[in-house]
PDB file of N, CA and C in Angstrom:
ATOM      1  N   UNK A   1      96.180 203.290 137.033  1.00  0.00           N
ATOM      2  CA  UNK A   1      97.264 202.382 137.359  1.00  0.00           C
ATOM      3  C   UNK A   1      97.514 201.470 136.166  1.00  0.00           C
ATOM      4  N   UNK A   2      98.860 201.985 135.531  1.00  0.00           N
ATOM      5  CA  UNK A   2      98.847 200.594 134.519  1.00  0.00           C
ATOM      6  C   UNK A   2      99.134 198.899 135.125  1.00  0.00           C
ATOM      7  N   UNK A   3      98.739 198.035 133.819  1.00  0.00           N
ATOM      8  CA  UNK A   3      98.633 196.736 134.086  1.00  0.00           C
ATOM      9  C   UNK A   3      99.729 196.217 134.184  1.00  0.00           C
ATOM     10  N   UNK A   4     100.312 195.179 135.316  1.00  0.00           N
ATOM     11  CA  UNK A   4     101.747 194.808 136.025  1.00  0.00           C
ATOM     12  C   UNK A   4     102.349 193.462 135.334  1.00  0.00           C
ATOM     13  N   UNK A   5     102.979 193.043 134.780  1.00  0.00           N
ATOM     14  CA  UNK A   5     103.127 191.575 134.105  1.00  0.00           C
ATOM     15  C   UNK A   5     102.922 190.855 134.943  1.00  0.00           C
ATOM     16  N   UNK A   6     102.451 189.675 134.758  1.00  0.00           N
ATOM     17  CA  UNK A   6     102.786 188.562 135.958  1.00  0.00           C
ATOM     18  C   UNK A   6     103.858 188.294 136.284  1.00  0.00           C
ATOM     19  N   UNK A   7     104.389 186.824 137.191  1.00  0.00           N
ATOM     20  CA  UNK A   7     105.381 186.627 137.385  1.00  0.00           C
ATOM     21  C   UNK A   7     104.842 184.783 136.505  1.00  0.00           C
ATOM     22  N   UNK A   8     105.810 184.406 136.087  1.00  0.00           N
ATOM     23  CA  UNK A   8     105.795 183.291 135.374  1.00  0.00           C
ATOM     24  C   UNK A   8     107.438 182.702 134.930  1.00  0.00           C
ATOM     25  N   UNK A   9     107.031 181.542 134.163  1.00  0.00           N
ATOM     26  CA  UNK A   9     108.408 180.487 134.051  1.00  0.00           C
ATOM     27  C   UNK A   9     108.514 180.697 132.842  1.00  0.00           C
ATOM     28  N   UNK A  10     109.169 180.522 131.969  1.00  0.00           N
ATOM     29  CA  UNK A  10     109.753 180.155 130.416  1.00  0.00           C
ATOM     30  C   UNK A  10     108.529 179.248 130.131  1.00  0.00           C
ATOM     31  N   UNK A  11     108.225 177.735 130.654  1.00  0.00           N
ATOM     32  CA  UNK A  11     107.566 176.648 130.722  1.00  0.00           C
ATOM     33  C   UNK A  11     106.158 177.552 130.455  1.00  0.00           C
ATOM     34  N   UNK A  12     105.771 177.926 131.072  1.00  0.00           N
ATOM     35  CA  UNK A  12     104.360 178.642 131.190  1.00  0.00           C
ATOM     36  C   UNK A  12     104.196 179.861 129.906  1.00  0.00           C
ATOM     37  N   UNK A  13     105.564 180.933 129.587  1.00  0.00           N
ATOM     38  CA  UNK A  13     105.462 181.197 128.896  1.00  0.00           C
ATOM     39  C   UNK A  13     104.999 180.674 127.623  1.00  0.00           C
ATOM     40  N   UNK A  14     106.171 179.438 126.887  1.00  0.00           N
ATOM     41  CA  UNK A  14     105.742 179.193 125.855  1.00  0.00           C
ATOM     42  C   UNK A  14     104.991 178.268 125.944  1.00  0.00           C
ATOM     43  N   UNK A  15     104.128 177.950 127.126  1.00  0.00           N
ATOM     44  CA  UNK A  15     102.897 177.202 126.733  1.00  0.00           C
ATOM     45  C   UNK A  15     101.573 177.673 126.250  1.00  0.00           C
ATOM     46  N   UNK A  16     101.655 179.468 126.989  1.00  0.00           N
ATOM     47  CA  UNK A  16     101.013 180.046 126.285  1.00  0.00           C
ATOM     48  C   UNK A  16     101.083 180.922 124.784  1.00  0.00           C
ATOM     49  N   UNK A  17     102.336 180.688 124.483  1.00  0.00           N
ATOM     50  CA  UNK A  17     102.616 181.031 122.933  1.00  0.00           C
ATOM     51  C   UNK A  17     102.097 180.091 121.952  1.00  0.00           C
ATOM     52  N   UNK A  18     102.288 178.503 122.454  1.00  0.00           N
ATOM     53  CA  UNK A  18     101.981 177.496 121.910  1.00  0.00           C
ATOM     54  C   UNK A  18     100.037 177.696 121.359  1.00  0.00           C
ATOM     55  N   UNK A  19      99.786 177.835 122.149  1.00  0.00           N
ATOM     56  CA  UNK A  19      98.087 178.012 122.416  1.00  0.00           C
ATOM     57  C   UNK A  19      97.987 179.360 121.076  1.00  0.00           C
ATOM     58  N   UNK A  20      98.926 180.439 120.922  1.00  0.00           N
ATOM     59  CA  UNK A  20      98.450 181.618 119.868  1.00  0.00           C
ATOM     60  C   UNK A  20      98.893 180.547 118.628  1.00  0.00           C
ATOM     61  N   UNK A  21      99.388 179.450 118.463  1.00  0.00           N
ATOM     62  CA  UNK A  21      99.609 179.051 117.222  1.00  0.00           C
ATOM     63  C   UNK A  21     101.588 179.101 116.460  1.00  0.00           C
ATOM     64  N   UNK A  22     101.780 179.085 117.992  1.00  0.00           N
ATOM     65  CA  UNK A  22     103.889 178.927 117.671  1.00  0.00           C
ATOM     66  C   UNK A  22     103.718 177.629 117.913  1.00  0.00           C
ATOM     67  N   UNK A  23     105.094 176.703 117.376  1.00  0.00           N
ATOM     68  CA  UNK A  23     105.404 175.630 117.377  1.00  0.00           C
ATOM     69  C   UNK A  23     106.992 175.432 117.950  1.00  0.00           C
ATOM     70  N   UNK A  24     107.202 174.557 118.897  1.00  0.00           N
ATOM     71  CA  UNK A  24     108.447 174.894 119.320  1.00  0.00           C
ATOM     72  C   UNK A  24     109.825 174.423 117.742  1.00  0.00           C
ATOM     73  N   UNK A  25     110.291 175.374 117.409  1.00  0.00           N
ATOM     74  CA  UNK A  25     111.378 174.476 116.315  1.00  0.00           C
ATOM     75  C   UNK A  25     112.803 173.947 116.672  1.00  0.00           C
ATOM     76  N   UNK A  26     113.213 174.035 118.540  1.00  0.00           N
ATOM     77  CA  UNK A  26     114.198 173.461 118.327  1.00  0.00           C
ATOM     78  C   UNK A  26     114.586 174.316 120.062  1.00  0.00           C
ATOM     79  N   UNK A  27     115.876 173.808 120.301  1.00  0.00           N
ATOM     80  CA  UNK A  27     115.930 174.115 121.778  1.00  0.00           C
ATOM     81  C   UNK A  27     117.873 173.773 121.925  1.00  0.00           C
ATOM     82  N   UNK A  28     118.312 174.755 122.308  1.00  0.00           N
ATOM     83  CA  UNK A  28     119.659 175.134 122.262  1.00  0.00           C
ATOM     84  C   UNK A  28     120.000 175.331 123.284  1.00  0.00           C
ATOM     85  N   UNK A  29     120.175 174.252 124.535  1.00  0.00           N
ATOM     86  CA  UNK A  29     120.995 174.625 126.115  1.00  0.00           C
ATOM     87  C   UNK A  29     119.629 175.145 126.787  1.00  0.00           C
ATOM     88  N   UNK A  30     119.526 176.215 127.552  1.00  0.00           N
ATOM     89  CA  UNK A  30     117.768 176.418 128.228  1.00  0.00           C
ATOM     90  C   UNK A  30     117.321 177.620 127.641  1.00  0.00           C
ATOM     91  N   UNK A  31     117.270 177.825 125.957  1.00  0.00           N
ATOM     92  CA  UNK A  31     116.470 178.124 125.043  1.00  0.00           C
ATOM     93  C   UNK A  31     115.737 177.849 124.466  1.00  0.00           C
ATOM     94  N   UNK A  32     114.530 177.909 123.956  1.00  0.00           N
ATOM     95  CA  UNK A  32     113.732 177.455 123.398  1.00  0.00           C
ATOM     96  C   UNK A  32     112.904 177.915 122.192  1.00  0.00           C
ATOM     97  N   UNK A  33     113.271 177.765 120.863  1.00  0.00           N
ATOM     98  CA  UNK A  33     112.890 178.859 119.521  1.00  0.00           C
ATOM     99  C   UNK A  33     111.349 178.378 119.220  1.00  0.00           C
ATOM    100  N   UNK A  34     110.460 179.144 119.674  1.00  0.00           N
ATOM    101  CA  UNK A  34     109.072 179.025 119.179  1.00  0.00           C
ATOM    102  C   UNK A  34     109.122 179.700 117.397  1.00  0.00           C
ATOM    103  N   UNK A  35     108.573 178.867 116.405  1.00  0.00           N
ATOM    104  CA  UNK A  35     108.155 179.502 115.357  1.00  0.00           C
ATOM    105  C   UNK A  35     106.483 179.477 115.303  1.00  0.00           C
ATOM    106  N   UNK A  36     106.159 180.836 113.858  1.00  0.00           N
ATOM    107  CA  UNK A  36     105.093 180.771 113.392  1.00  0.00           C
ATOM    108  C   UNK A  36     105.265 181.323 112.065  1.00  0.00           C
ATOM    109  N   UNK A  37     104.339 180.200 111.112  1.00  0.00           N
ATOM    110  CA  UNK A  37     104.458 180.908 110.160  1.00  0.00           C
ATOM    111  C   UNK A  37     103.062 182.027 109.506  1.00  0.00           C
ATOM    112  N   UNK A  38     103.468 183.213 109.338  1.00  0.00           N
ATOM    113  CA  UNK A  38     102.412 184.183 109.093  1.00  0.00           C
ATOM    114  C   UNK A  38     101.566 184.229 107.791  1.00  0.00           C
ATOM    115  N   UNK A  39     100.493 184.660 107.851  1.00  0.00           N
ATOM    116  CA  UNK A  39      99.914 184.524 106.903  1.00  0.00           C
ATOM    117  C   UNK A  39     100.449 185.130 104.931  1.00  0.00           C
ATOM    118  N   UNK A  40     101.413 185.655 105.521  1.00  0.00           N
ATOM    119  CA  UNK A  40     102.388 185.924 104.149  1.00  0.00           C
ATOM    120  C   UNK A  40     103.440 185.397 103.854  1.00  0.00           C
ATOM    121  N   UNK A  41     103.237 184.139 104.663  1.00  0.00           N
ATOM    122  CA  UNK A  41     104.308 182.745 104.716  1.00  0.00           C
ATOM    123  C   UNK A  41     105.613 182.784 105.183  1.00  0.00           C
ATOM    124  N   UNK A  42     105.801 184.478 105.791  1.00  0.00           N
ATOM    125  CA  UNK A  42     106.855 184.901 106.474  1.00  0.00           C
ATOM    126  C   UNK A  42     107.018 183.850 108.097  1.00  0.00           C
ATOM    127  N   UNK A  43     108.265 183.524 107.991  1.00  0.00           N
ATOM    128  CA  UNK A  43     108.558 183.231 109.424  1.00  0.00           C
ATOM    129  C   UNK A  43     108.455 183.684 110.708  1.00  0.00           C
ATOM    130  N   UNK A  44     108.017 183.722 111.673  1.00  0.00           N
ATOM    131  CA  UNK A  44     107.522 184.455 113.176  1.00  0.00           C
ATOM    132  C   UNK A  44     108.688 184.029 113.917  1.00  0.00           C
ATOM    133  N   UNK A  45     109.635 184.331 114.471  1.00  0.00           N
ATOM    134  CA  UNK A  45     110.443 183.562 115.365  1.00  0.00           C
ATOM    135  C   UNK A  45     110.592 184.418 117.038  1.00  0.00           C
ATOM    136  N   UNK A  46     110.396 183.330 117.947  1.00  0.00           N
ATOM    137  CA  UNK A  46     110.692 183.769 119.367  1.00  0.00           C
ATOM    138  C   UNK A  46     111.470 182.663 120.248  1.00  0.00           C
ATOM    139  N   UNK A  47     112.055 183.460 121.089  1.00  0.00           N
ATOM    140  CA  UNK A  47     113.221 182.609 121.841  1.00  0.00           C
ATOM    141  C   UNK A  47     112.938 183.047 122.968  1.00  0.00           C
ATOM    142  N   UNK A  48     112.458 181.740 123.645  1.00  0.00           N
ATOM    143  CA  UNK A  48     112.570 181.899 125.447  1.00  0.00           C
ATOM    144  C   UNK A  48     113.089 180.843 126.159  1.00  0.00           C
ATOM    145  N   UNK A  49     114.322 181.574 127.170  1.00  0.00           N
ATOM    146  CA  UNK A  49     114.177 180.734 128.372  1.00  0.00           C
ATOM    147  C   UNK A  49     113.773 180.236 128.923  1.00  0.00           C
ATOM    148  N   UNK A  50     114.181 178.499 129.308  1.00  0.00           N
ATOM    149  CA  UNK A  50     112.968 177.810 130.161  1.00  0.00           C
ATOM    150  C   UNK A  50     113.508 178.091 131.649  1.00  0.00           C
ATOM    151  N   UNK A  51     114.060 179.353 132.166  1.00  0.00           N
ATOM    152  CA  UNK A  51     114.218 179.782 133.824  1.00  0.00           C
ATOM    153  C   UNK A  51     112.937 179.145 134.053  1.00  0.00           C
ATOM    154  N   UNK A  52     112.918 178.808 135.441  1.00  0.00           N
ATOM    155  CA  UNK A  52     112.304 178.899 136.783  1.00  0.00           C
ATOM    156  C   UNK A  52     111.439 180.250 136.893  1.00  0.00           C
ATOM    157  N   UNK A  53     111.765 181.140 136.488  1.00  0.00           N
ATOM    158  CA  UNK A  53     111.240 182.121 136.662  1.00  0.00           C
ATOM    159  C   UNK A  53     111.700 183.407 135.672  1.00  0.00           C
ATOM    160  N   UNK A  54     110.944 183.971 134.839  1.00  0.00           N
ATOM    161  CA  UNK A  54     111.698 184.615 134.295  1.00  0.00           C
ATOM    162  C   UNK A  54     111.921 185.981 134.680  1.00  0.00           C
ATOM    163  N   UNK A  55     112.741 186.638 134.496  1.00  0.00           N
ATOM    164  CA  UNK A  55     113.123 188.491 134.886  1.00  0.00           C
ATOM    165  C   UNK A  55     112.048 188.973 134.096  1.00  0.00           C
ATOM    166  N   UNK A  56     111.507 190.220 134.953  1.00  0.00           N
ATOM    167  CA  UNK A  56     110.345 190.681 134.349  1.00  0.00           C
ATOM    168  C   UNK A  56     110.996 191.807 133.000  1.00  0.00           C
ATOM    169  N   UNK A  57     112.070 191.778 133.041  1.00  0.00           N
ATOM    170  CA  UNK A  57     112.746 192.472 131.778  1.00  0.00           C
ATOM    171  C   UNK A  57     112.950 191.471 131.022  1.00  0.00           C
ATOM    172  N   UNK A  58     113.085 190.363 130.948  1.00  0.00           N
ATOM    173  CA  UNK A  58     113.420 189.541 129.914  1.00  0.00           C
ATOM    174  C   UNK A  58     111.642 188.909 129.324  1.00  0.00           C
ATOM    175  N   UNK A  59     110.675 188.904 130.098  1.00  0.00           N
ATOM    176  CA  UNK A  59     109.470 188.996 129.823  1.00  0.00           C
ATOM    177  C   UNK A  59     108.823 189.654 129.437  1.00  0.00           C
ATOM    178  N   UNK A  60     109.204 191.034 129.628  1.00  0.00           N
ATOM    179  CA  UNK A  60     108.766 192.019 129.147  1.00  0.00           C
ATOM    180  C   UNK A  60     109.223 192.280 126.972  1.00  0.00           C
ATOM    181  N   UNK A  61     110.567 191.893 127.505  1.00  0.00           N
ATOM    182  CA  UNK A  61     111.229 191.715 126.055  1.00  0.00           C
ATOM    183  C   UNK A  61     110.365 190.810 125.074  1.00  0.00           C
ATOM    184  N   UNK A  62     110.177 189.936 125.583  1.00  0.00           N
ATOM    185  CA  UNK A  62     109.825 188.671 124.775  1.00  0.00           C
ATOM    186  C   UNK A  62     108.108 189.184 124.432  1.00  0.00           C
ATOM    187  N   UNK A  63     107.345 189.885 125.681  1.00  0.00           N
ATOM    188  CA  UNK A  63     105.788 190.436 125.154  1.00  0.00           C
ATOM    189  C   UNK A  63     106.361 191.208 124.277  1.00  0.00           C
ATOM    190  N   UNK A  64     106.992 192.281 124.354  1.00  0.00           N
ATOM    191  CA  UNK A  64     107.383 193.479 123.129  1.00  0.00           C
ATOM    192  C   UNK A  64     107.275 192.796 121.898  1.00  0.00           C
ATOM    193  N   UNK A  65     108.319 191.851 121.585  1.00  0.00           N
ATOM    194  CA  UNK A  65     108.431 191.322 120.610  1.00  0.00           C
ATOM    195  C   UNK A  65     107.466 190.655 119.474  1.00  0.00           C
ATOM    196  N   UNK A  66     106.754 189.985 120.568  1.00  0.00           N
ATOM    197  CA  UNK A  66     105.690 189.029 120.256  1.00  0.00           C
ATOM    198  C   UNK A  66     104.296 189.678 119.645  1.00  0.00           C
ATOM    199  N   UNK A  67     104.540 191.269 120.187  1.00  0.00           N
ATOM    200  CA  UNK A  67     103.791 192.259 119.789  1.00  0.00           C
ATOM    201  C   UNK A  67     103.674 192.866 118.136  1.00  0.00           C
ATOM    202  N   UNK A  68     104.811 192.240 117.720  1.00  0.00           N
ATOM    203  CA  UNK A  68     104.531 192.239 116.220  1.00  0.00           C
ATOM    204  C   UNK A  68     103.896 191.368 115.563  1.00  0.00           C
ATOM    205  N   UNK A  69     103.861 190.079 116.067  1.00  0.00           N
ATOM    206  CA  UNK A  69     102.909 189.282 115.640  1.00  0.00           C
ATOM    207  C   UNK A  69     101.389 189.038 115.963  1.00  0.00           C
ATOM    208  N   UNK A  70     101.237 188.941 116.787  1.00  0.00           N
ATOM    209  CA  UNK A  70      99.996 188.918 117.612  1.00  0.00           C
ATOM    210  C   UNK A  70      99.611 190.238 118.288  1.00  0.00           C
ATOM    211  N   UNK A  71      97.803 189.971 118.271  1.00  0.00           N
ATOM    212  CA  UNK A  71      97.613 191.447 118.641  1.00  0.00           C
ATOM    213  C   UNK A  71      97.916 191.435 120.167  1.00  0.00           C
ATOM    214  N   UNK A  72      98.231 193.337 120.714  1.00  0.00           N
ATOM    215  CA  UNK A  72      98.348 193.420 121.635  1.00  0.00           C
ATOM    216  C   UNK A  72      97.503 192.797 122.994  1.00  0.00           C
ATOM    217  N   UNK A  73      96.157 193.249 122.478  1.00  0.00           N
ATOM    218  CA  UNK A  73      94.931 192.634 123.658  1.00  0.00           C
ATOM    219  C   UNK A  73      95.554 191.289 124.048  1.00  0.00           C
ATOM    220  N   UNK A  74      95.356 190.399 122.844  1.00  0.00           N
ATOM    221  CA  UNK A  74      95.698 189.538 123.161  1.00  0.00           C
ATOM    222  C   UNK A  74      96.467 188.751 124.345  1.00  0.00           C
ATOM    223  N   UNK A  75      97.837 189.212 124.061  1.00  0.00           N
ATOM    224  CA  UNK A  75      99.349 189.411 124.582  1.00  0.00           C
ATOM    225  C   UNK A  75      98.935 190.021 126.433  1.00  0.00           C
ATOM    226  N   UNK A  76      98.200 191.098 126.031  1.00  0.00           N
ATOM    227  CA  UNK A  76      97.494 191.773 127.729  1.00  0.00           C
ATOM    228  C   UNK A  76      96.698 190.829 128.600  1.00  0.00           C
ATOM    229  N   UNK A  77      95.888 189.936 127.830  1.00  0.00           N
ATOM    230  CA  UNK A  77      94.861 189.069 129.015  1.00  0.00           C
ATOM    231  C   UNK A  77      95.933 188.183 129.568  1.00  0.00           C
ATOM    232  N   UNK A  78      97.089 187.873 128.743  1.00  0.00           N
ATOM    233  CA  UNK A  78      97.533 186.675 128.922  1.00  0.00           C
ATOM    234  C   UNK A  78      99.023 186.630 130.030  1.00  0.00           C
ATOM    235  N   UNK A  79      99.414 188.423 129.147  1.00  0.00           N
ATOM    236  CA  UNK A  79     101.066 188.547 130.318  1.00  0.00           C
ATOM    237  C   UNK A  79     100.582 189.306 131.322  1.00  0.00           C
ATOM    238  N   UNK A  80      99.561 190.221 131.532  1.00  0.00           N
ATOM    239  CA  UNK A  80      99.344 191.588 132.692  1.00  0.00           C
ATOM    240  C   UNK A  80      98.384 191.171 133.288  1.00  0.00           C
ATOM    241  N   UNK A  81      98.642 191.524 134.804  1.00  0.00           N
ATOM    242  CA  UNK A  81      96.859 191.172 135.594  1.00  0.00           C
ATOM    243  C   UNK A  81      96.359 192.224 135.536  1.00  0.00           C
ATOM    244  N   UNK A  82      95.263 192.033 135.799  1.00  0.00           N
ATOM    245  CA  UNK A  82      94.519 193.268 135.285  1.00  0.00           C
ATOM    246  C   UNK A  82      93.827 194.210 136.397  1.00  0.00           C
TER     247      UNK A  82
END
């Protein structure tokens, strides 16, 4: 059986992005641009909604993404129950 995302908020999201080392850089209507900068001084950028709840496709989007920066495991303890 694969692992199911949770259900979670924007709020919760990037609080746990905050914790891998993003910084929020700025917030546009109920967006919210987390940066990081990488160890090749390249910019990391992610954008989440602060919904109430987010669509598990738009969560799903945002783990995909985030998957280039940070390792997957990681990303798994934190978005999938297990």
């Amino acid at each position: 059986m694969s692992p199911k995302l949770k259900r979670m908020s924007g709020a919760e999201a990037i609080e746990i992005f905050r914790k891998l080392g993003f910084e929020i850089a700025g917030q546009r209507g109920n967006h919210v641009k987390l940066v990081r900068i990488g160890r090749d001084g390249e910019r990391k950028i992610l954008t989440i909604p602060t919904h109430k709840e987010l669509d598990a496709g738009t969560l799903h989007a945002i783990v995909r993404q985030a998957g280039r920066f940070v390792e997957p495991q990681v990303l798994g303890q934190r978005f999938y129950t297990p």
